[in-house]
C-alpha atoms as a PDB file:
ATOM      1  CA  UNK A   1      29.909  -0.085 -20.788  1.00  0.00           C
ATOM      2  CA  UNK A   2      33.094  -1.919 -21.696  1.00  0.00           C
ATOM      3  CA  UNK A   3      36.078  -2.905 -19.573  1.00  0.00           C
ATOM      4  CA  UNK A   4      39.487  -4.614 -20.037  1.00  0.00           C
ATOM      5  CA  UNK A   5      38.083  -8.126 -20.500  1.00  0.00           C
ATOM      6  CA  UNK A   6      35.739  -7.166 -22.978  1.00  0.00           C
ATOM      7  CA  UNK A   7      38.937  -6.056 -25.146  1.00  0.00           C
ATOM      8  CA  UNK A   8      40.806  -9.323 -23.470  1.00  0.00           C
ATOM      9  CA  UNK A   9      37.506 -11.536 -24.928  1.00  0.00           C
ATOM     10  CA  UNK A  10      37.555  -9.757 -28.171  1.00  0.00           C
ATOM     11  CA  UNK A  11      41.335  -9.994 -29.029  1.00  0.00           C
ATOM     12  CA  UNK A  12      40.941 -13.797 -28.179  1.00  0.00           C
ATOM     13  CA  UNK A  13      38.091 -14.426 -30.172  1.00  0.00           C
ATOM     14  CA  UNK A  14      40.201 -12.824 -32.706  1.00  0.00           C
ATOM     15  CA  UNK A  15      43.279 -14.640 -33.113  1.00  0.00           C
ATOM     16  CA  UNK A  16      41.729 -18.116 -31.556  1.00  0.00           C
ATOM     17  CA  UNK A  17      38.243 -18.339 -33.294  1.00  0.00           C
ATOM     18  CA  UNK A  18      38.794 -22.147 -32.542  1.00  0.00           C
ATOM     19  CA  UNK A  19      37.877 -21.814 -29.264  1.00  0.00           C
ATOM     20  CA  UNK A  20      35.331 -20.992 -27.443  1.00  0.00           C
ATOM     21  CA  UNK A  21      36.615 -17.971 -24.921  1.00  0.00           C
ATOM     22  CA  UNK A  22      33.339 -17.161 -23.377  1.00  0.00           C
ATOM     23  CA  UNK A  23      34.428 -18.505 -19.809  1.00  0.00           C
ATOM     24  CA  UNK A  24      36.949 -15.444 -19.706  1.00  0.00           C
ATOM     25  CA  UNK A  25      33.882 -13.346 -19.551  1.00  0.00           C
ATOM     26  CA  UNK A  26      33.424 -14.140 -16.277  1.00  0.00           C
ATOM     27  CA  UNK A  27      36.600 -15.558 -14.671  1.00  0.00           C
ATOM     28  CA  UNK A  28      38.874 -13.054 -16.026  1.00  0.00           C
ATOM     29  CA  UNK A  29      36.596 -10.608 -14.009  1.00  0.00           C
ATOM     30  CA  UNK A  30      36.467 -12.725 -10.870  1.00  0.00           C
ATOM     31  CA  UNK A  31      40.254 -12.641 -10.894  1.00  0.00           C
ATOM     32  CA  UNK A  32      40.513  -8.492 -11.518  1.00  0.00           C
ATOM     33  CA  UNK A  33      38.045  -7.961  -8.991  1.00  0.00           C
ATOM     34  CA  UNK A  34      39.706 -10.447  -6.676  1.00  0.00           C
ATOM     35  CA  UNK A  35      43.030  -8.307  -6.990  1.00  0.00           C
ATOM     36  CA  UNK A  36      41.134  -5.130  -6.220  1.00  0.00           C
ATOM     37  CA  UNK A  37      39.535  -6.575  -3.350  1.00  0.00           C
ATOM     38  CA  UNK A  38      42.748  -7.833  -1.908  1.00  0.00           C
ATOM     39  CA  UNK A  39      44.304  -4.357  -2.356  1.00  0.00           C
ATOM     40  CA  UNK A  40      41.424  -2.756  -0.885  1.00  0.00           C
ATOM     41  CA  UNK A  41      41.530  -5.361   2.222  1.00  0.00           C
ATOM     42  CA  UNK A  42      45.300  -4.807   2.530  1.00  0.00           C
ATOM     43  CA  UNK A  43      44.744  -0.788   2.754  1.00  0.00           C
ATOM     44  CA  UNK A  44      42.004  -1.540   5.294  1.00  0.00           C
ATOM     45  CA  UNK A  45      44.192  -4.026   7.423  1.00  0.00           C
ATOM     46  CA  UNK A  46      47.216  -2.079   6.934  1.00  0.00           C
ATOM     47  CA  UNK A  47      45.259   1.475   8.810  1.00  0.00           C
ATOM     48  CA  UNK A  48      45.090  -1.050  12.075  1.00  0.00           C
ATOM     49  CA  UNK A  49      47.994  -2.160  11.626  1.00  0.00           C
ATOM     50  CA  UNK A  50      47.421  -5.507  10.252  1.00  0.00           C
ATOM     51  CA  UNK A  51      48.786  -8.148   7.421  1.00  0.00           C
ATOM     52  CA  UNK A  52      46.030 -10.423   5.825  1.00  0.00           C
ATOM     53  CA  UNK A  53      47.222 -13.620   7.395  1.00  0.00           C
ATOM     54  CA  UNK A  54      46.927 -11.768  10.889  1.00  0.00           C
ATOM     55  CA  UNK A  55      43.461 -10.730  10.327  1.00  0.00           C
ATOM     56  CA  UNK A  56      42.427 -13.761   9.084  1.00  0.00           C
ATOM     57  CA  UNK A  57      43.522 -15.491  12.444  1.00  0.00           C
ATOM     58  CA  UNK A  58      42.131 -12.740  14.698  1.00  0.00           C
ATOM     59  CA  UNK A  59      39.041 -12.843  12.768  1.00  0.00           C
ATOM     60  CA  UNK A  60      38.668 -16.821  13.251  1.00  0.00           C
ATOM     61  CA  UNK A  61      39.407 -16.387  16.974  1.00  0.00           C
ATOM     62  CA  UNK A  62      36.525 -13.428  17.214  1.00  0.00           C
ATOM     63  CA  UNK A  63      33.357 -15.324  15.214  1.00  0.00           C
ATOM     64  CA  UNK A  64      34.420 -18.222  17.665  1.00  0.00           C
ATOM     65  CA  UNK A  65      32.952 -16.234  20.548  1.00  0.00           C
ATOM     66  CA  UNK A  66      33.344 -16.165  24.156  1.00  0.00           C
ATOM     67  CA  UNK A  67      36.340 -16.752  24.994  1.00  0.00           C
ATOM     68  CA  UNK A  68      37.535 -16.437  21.815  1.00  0.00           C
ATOM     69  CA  UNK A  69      39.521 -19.271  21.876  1.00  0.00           C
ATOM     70  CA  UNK A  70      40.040 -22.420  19.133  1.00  0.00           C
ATOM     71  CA  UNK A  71      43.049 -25.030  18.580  1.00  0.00           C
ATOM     72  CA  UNK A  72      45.598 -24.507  16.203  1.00  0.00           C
ATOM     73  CA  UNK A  73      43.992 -27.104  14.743  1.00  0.00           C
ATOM     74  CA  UNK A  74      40.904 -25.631  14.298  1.00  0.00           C
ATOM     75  CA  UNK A  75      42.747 -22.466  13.183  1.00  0.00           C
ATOM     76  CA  UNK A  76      44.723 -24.773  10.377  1.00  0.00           C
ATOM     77  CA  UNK A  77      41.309 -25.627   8.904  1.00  0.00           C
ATOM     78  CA  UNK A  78      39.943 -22.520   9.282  1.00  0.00           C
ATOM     79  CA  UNK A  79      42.767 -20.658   7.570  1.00  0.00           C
ATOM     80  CA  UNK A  80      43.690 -23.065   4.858  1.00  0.00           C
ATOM     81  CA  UNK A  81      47.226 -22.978   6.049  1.00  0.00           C
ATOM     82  CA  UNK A  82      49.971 -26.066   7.137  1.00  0.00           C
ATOM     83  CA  UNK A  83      50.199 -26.308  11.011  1.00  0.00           C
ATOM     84  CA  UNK A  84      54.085 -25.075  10.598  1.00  0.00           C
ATOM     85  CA  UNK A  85      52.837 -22.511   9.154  1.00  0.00           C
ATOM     86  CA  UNK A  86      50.153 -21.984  11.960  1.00  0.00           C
ATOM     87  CA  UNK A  87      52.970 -22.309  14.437  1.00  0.00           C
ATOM     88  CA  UNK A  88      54.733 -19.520  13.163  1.00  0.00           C
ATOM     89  CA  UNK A  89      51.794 -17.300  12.947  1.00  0.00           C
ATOM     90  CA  UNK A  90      50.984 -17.809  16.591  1.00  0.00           C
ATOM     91  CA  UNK A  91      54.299 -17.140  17.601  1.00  0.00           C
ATOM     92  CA  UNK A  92      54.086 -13.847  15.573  1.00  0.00           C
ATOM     93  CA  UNK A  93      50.518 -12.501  17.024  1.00  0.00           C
ATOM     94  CA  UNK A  94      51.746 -13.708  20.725  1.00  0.00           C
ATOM     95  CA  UNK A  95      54.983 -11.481  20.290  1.00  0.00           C
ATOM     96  CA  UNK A  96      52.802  -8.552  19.402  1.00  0.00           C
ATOM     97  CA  UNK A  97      50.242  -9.367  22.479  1.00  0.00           C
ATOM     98  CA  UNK A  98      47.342  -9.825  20.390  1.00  0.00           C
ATOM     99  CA  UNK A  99      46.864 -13.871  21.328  1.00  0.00           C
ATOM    100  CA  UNK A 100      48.190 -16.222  23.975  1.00  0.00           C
ATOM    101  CA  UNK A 101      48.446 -19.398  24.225  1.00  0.00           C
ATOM    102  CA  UNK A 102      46.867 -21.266  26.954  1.00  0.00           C
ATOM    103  CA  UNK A 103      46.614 -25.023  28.328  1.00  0.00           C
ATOM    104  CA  UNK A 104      44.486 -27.140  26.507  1.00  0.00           C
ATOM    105  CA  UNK A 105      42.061 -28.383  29.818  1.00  0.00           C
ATOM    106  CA  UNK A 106      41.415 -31.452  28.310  1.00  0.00           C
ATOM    107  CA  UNK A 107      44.983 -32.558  26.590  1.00  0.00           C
ATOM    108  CA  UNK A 108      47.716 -31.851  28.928  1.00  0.00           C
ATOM    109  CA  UNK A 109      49.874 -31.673  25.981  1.00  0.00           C
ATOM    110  CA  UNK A 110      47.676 -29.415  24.010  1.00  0.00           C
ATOM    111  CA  UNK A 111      47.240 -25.537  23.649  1.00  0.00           C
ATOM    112  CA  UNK A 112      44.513 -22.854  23.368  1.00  0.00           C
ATOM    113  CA  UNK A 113      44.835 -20.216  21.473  1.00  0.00           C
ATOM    114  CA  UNK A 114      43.047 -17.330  22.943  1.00  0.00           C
ATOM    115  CA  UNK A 115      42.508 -13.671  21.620  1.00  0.00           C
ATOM    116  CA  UNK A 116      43.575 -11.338  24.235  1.00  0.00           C
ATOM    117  CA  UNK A 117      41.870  -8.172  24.596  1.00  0.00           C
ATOM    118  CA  UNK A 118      44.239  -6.166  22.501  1.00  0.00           C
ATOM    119  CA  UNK A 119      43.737  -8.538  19.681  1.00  0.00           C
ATOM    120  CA  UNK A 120      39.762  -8.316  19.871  1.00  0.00           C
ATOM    121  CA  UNK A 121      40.482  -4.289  19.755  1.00  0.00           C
ATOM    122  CA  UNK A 122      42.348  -4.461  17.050  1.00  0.00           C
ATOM    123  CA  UNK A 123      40.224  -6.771  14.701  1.00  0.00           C
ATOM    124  CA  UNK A 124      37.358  -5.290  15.641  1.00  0.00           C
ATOM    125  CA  UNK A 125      38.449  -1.975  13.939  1.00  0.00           C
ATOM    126  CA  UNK A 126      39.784  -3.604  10.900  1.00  0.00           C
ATOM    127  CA  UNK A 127      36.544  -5.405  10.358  1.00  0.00           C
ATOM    128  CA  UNK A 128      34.651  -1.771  10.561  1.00  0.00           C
ATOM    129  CA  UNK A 129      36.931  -0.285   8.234  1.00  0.00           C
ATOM    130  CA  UNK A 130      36.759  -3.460   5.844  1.00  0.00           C
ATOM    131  CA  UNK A 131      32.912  -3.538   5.378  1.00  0.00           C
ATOM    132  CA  UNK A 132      33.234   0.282   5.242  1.00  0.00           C
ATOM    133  CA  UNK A 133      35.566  -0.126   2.324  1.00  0.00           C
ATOM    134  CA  UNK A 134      33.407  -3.168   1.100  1.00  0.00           C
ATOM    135  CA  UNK A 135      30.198  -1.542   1.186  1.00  0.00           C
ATOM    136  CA  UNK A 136      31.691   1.377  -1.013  1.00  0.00           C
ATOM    137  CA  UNK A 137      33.451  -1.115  -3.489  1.00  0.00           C
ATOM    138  CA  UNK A 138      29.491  -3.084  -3.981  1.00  0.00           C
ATOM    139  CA  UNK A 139      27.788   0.534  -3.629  1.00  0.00           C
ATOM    140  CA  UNK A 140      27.246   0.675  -7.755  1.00  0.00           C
ATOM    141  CA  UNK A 141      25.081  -2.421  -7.455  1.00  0.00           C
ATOM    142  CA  UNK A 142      20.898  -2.349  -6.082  1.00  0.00           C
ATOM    143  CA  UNK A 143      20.876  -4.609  -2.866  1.00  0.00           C
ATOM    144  CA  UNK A 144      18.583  -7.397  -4.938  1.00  0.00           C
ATOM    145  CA  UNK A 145      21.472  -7.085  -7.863  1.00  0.00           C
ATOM    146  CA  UNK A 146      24.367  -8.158  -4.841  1.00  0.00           C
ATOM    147  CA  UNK A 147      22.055 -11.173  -3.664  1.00  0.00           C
ATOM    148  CA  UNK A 148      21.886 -12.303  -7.125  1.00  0.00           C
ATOM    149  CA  UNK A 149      25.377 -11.844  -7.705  1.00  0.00           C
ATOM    150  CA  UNK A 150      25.817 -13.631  -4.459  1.00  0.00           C
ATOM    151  CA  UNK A 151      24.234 -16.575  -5.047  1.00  0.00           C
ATOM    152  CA  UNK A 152      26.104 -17.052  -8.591  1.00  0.00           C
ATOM    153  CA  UNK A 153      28.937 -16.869  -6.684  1.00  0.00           C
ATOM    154  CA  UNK A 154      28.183 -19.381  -4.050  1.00  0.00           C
ATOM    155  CA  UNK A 155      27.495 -21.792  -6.872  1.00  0.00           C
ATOM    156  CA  UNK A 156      30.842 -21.775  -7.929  1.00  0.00           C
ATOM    157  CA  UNK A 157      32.869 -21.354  -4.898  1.00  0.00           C
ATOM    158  CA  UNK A 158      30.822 -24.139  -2.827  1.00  0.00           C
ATOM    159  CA  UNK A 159      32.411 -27.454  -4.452  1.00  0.00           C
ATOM    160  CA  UNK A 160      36.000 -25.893  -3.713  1.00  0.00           C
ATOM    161  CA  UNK A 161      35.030 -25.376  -0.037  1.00  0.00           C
ATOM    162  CA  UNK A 162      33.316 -29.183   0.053  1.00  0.00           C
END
């Protein structure tokens, strides 16, 4: 079985025998594969209703548990985004009733962000319909071949996330 980076490897190998191109065995899929994730995600999102960014801070507010609550600033770290840019969010998801913002009980000038129960609906159904569409997109590799693949991956993502 070849694919597109095997021709992408080949052609570079090629015309740059100097180097050595073997890392774009492997990255060059990561990235393809992270595009086709991100498109499948999208679709998956998109049938509740849903950008990215929103289910990414639904989701955050949902694995927080009962009450479902967290700080913007937890939500910043969290999401990987600037606090203006959590601001805005907020403001977005609040308009559309799927979080409110609450007083902070210990910080009179602070807020809670809290998933309402529209919200938890919502991501709750895009999370089905994402591991639905995950499951299908890992279905052409044996369970022991994804916990392999897994742990590779985990070795190289874990030093960004340090």
């Amino acid at each position: 079985m070849t694919d597109e980076v095997d021709r992408i490897v080949e052609a570079w190998q090629r015309e740059r025998p100097d180097l050595d191109v073997a890392p774009l065995a492997v990255l060059s899929r990561v990235s393809r594969l992270a595009r086709h994730l991100d498109h499948a995600r999208r679709g998956a999102f998109a049938r509740h209703e849903l950008e990215l960014w929103e289910f990414d801070v639904l989701s955050a507010l949902r694995r927080a548990g009962e009450p479902y609550q967290l700080s913007p600033g937890a939500l910043v770290t969290q999401t990987l985004v600037t606090s203006g840019t959590m601001t805005n969010r907020i403001d977005r998801l609040a308009a559309r009733g799927l979080v409110e913002r609450l007083p902070a009980p210990a910080d009179r000038r602070g807020v809670l962000v809290r998933l309402t129960a529209a919200g938890r609906t919502r991501v709750d159904g895009a999370l089905e319909d994402l591991l639905r569409v995950e499951r299908g997109l890992l279905g052409g590799l044996a369970v022991e071949d994804r916990e392999t693949l897994a742990t590779l991956l985990r070795v190289l993502v874990a030093p960004f996330d340090a």
